[in-house]
N, C-alpha and C. Protein backbone atom coordinates (compact mmCIF):
# COMPACT_ATOMS: atom_id res chain seq x y z
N UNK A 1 71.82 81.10 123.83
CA UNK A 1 71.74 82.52 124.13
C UNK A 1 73.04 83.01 124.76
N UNK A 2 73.55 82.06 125.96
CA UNK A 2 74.70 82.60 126.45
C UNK A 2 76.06 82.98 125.34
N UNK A 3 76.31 82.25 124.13
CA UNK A 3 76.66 81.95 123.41
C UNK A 3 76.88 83.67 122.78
N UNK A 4 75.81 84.04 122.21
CA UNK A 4 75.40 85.03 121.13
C UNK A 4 76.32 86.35 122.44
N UNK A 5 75.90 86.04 123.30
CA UNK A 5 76.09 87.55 123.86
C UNK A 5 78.10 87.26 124.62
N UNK A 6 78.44 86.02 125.18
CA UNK A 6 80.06 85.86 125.35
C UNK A 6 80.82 85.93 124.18
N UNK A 7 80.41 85.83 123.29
CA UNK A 7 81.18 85.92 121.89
C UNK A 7 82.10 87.02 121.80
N UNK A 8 81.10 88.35 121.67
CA UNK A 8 82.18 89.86 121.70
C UNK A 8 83.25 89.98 122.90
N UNK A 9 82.52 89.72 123.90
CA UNK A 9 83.39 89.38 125.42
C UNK A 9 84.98 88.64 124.98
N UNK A 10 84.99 87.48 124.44
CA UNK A 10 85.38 86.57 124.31
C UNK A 10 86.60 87.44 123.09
N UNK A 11 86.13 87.53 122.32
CA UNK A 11 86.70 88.44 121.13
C UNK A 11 87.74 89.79 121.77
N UNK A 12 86.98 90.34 122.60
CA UNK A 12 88.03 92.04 123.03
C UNK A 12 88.85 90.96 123.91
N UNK A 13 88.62 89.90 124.66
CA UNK A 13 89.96 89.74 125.74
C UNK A 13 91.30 89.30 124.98
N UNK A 14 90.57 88.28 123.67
CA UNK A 14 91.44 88.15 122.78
C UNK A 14 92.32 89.07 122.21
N UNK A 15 91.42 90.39 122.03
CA UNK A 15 92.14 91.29 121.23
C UNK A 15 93.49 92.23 122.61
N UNK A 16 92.84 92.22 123.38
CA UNK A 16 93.61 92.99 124.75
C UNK A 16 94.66 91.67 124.95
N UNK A 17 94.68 90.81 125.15
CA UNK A 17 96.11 89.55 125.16
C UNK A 17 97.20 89.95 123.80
N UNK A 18 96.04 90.42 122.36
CA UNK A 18 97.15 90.65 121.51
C UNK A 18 98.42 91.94 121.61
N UNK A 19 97.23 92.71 122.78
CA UNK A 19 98.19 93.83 122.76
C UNK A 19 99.07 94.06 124.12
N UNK A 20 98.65 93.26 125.04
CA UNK A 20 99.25 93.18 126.36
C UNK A 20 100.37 91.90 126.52
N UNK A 21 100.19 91.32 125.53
CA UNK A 21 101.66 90.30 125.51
C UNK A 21 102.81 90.68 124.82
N UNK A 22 103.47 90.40 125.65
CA UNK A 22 104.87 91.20 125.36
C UNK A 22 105.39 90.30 123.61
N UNK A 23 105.74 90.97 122.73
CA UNK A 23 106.33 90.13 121.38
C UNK A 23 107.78 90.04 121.39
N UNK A 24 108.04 88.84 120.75
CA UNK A 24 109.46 88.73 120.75
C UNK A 24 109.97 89.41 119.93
N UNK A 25 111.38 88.56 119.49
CA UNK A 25 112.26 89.79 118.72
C UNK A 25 112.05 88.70 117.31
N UNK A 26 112.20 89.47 116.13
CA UNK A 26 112.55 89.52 114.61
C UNK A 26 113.65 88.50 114.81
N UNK A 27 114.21 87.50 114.69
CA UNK A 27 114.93 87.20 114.56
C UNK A 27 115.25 87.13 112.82
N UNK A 28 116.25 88.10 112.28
CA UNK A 28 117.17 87.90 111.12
C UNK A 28 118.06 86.63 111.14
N UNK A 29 117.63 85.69 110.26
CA UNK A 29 118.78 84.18 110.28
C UNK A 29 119.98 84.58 109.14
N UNK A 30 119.40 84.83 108.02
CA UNK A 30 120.56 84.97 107.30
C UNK A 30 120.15 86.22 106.14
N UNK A 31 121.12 86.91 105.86
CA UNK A 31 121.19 87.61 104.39
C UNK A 31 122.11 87.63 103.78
N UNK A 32 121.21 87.17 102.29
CA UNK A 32 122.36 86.75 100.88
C UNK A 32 121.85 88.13 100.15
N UNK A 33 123.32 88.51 99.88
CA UNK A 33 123.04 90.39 99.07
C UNK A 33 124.14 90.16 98.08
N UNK A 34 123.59 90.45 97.03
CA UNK A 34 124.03 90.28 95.28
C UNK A 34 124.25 91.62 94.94
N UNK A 35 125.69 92.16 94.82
CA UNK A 35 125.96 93.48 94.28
C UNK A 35 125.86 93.12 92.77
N UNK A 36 124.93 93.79 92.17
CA UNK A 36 124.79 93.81 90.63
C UNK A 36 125.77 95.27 90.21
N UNK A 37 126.53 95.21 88.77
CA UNK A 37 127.21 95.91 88.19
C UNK A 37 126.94 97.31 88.21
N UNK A 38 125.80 97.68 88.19
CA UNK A 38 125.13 98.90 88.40
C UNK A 38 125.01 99.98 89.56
N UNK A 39 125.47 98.73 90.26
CA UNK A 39 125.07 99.78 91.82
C UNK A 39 123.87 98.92 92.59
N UNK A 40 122.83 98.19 91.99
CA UNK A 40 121.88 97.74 92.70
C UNK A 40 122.07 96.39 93.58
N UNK A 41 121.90 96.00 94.42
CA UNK A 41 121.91 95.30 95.12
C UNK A 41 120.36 94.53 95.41
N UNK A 42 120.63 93.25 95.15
CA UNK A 42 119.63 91.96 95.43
C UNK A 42 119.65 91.65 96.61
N UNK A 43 119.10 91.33 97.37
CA UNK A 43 118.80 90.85 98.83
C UNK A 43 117.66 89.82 99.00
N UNK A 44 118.58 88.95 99.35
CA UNK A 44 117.24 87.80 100.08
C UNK A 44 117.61 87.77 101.76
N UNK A 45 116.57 88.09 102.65
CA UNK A 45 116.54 87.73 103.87
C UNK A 45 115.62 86.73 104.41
N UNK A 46 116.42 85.68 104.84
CA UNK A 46 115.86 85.00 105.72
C UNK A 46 115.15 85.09 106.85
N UNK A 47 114.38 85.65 107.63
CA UNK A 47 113.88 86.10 108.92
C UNK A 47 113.06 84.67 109.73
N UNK A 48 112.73 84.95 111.05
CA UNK A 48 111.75 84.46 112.21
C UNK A 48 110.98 85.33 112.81
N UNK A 49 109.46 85.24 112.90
CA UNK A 49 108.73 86.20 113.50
C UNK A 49 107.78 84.96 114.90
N UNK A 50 107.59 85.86 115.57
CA UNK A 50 106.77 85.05 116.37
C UNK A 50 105.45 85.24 116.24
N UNK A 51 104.42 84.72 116.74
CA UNK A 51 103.23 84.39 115.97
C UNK A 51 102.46 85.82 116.42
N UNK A 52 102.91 86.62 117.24
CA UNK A 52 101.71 87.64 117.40
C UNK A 52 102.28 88.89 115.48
N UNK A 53 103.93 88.54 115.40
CA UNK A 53 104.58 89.64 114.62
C UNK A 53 103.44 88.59 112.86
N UNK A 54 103.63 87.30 113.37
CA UNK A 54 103.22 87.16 111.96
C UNK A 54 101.73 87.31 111.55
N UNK A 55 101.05 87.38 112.74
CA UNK A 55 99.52 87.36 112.60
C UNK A 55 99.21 89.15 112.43
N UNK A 56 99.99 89.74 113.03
CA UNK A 56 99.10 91.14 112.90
C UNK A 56 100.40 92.15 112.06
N UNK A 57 101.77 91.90 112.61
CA UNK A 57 102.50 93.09 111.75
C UNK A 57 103.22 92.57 110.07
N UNK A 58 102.87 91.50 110.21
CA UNK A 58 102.94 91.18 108.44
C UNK A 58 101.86 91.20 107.81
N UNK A 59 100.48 91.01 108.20
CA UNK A 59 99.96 91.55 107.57
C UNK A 59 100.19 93.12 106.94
N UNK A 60 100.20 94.19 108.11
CA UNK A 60 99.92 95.30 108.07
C UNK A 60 101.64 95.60 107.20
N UNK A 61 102.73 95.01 107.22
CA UNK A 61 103.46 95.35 106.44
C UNK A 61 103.50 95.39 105.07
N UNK A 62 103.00 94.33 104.46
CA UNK A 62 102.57 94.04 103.03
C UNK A 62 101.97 95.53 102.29
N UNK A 63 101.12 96.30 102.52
CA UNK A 63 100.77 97.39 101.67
C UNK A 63 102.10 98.43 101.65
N UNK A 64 103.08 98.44 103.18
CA UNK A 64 103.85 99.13 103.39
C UNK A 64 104.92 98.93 102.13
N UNK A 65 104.76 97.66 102.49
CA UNK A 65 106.21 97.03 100.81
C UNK A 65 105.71 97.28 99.50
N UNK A 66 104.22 97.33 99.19
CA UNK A 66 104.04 97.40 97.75
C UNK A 66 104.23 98.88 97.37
N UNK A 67 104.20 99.88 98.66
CA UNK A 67 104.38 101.40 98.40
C UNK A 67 105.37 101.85 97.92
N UNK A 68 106.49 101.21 98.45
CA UNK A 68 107.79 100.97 98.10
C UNK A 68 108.14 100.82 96.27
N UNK A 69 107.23 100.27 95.74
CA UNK A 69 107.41 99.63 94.87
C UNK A 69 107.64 101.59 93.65
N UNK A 70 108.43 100.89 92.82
CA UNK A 70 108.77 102.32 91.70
C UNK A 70 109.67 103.39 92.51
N UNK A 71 110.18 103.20 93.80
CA UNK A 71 110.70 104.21 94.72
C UNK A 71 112.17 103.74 94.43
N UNK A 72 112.98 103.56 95.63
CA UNK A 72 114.23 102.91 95.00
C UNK A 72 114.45 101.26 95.71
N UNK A 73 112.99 100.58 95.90
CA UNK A 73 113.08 99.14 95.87
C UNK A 73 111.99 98.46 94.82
N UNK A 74 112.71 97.36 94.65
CA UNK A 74 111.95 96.44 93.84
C UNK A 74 111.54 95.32 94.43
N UNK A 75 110.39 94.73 94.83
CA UNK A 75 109.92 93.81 96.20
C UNK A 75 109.60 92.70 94.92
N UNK A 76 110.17 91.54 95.25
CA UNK A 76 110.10 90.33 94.05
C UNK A 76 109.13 89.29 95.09
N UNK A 77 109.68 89.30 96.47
CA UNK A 77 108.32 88.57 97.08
C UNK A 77 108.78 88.63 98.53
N UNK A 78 107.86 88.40 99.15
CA UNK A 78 107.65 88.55 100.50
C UNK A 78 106.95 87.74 101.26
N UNK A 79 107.13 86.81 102.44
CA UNK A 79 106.52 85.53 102.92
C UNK A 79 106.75 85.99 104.56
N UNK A 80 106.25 85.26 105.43
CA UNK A 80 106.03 85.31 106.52
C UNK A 80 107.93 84.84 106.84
N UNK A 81 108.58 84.47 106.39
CA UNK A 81 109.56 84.04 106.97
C UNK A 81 111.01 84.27 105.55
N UNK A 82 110.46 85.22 104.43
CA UNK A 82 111.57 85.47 103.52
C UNK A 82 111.21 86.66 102.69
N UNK A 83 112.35 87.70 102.73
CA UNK A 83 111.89 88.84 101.62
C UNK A 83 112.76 88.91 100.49
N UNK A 84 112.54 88.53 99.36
CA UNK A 84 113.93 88.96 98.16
C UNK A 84 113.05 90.31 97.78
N UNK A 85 114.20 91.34 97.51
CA UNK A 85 114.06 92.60 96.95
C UNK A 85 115.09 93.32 96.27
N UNK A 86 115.34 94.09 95.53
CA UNK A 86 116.41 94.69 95.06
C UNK A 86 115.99 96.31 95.58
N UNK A 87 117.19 96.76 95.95
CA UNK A 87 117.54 98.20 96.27
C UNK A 87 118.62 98.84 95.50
N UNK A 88 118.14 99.84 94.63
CA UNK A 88 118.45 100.50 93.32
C UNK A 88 119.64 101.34 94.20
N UNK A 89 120.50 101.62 93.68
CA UNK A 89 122.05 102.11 93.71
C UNK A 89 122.34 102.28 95.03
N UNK A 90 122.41 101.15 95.79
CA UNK A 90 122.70 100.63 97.49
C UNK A 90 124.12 101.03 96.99
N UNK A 91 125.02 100.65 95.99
CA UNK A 91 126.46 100.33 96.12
C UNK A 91 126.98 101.27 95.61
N UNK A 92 127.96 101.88 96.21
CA UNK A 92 128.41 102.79 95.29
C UNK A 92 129.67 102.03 94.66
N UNK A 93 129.57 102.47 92.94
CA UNK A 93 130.45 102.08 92.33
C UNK A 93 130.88 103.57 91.36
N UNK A 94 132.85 102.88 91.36
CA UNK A 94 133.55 104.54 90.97
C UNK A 94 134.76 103.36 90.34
N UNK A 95 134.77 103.89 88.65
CA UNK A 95 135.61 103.52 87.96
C UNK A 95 137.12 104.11 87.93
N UNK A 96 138.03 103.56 87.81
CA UNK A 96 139.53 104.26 88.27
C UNK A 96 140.71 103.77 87.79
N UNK A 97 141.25 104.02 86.83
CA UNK A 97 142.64 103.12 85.95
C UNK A 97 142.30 101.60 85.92
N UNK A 98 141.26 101.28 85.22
CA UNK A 98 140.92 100.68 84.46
C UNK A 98 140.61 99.21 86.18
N UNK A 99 140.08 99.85 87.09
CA UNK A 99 139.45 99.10 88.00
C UNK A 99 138.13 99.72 88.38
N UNK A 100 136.86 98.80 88.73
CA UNK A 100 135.71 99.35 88.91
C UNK A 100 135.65 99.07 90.59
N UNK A 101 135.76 100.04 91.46
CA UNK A 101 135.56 99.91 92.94
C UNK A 101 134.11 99.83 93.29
N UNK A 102 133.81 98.70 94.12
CA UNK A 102 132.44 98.69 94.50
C UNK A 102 132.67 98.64 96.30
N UNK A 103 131.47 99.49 96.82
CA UNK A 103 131.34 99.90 98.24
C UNK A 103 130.33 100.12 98.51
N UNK A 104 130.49 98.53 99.41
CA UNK A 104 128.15 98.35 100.19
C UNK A 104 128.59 99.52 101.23
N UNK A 105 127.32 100.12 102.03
CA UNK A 105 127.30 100.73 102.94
C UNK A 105 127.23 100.06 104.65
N UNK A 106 127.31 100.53 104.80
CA UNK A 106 127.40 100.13 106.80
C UNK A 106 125.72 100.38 107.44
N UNK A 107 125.14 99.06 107.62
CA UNK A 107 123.89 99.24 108.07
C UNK A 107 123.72 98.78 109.42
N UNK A 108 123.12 99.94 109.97
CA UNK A 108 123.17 99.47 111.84
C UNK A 108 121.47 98.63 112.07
N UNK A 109 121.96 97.66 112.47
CA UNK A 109 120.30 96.99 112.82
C UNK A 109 119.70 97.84 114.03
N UNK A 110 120.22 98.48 115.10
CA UNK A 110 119.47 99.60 116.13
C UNK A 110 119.04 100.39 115.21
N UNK A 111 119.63 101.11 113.92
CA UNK A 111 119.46 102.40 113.28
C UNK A 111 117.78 101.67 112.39
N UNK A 112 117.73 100.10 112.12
CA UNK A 112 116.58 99.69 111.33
C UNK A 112 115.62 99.85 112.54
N UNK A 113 115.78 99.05 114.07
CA UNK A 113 114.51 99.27 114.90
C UNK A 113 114.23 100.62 114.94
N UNK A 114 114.93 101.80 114.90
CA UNK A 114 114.49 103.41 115.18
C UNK A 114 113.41 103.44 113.75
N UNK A 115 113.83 103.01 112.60
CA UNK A 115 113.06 103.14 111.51
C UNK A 115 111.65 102.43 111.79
N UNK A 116 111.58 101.02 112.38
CA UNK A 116 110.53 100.71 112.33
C UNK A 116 109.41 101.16 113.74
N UNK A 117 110.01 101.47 114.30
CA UNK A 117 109.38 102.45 115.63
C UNK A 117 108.63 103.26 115.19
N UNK A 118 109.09 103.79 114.11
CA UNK A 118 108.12 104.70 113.62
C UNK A 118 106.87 104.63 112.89
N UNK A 119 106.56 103.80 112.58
CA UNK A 119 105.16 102.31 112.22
C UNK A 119 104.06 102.78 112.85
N UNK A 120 103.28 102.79 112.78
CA UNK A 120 102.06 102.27 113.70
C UNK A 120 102.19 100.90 114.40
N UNK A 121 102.73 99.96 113.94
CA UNK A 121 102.99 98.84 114.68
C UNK A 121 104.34 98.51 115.12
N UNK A 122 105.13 99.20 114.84
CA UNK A 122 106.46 99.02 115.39
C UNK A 122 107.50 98.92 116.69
N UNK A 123 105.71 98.66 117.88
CA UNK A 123 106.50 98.67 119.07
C UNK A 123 105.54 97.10 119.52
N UNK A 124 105.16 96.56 118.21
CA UNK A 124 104.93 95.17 118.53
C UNK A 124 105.93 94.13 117.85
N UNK A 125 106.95 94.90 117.22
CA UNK A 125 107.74 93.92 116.77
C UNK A 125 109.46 94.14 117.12
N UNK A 126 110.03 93.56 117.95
CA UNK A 126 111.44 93.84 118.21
C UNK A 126 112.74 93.15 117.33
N UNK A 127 113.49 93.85 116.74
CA UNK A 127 114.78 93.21 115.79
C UNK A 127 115.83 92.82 116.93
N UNK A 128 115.86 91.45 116.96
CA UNK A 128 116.94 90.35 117.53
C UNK A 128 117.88 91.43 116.96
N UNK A 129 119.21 91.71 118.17
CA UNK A 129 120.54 92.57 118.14
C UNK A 129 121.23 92.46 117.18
N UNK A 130 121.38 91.04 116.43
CA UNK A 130 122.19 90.31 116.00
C UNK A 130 122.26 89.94 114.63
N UNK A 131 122.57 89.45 113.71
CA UNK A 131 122.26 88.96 112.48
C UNK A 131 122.68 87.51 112.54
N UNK A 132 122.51 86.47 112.29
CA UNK A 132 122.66 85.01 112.01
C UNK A 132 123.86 84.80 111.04
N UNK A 133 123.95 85.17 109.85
CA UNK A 133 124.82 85.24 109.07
C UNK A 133 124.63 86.08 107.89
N UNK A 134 126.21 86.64 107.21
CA UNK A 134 125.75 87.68 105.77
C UNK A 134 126.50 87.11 104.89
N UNK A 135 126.43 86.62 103.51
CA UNK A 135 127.13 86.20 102.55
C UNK A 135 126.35 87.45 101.33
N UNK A 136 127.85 88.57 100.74
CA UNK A 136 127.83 89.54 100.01
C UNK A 136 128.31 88.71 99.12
N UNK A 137 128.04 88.79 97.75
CA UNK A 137 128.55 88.17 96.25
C UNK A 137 128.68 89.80 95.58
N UNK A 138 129.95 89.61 94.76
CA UNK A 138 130.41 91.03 93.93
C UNK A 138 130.32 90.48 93.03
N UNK A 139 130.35 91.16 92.08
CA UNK A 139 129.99 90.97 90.04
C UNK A 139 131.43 89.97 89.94
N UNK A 140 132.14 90.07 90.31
CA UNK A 140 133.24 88.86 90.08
C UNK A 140 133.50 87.84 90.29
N UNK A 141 132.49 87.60 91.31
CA UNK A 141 132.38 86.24 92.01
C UNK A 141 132.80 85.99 93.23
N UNK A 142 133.26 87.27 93.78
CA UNK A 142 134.30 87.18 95.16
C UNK A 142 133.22 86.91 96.07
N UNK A 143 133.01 86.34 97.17
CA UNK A 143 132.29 86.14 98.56
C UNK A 143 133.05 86.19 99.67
N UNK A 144 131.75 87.10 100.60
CA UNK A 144 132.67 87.77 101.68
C UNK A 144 131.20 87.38 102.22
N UNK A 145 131.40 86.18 103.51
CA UNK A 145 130.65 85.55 104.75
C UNK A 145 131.64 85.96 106.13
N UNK A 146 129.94 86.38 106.70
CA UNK A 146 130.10 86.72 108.18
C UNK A 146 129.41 86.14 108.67
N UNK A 147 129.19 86.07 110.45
CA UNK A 147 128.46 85.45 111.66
C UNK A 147 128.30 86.27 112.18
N UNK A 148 127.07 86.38 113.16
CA UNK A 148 126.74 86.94 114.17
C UNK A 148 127.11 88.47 114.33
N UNK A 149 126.79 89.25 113.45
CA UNK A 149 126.97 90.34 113.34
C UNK A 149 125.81 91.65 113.78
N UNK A 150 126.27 92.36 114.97
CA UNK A 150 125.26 93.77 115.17
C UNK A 150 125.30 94.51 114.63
N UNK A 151 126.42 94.74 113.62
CA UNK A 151 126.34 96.22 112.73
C UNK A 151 127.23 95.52 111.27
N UNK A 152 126.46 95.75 110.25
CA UNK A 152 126.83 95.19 108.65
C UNK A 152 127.73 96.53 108.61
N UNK A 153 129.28 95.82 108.55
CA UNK A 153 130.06 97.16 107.83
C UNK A 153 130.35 97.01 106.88
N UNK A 154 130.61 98.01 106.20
CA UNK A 154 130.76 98.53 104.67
C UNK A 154 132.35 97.36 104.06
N UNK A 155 131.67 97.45 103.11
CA UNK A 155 132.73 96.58 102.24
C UNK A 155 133.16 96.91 100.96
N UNK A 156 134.37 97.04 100.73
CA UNK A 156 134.81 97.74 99.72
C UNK A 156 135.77 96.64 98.61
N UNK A 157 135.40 96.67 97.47
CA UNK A 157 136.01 95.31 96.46
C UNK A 157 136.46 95.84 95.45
N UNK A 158 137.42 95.93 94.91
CA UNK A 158 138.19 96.45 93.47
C UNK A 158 138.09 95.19 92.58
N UNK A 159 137.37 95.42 91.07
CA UNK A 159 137.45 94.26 90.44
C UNK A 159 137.91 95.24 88.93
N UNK A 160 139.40 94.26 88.89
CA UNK A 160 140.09 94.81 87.58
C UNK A 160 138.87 94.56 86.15
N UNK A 161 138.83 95.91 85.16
CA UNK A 161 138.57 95.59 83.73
C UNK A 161 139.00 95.26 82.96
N UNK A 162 138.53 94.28 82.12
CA UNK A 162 139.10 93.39 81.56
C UNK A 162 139.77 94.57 79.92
């Protein structure tokens, strides 16, 4: 009997610990971003969530990503600890005496937590300052690796036509 009736008890303190413990931060480990010829850009991110971000805000992210889907991302898969996706004309590319200039944009990781703040769950999950590492690949093969980076700046690559 005691059983039947501590259960719900037992259940809300659980649920009040989920919301009264402080969550860590997102840690981003690495992102590999594939400028395709077009303008679109491939992205695989590596991430770390801690167990309250993976138990309650990945769930609740998943419908958020499939909404996405036909907009200007393409979500290929998504795991508790990796997202590959493509983002349709991330790069701007501008042809010019017979060179095609390609130019990623400058992404502020503070400017992504303001985005996800705006969530319903976005003040249970905090983005680590930092990035782990970025390796950009251009249609030519060029690679451009960074470390420990707070703000992805823009990168600009001229690849002669053949």
């Amino acid at each position: 009997m005691f059983y039947r009736s501590a259960l719900p008890v037992i259940v809300a303190i659980c649920l009040m610990l989920l919301v009264v413990i402080p969550a860590g931060a997102a840690t981003i480990r690495h992102i590999d971003a594939t400028v395709i010829e077009n303008g679109d850009m491939l992205i695989v991110a590596d991430y770390s969530l801690d167990w309250t971000e993976e138990a309650i805000v990945y769930p609740a992210a998943l419908p958020l990503l499939s909404g996405m889907l036909g907009k200007n991302f393409q979500v290929h898969s998504v795991t508790p600890d990796n997202v590959q996706l493509t983002v349709k004309n991330l790069v701007w590319v501008r042809q010019k005496q017979g060179t095609t200039m390609y130019e990623t944009p400058a992404i502020s990781l503070a400017n992504a937590q303001k985005e996800l703040d705006k969530l319903w769950f976005g003040d249970m999950i905090t983005l680590d300052g930092s990035l782990g590492s970025l390796t950009i690949r251009f249609p030519d093969g060029k690679t451009v690796e960074y470390q420990d980076l707070t703000v992805i700046p823009s990168f600009k690559h001229a690849v002669a036509s053949p």
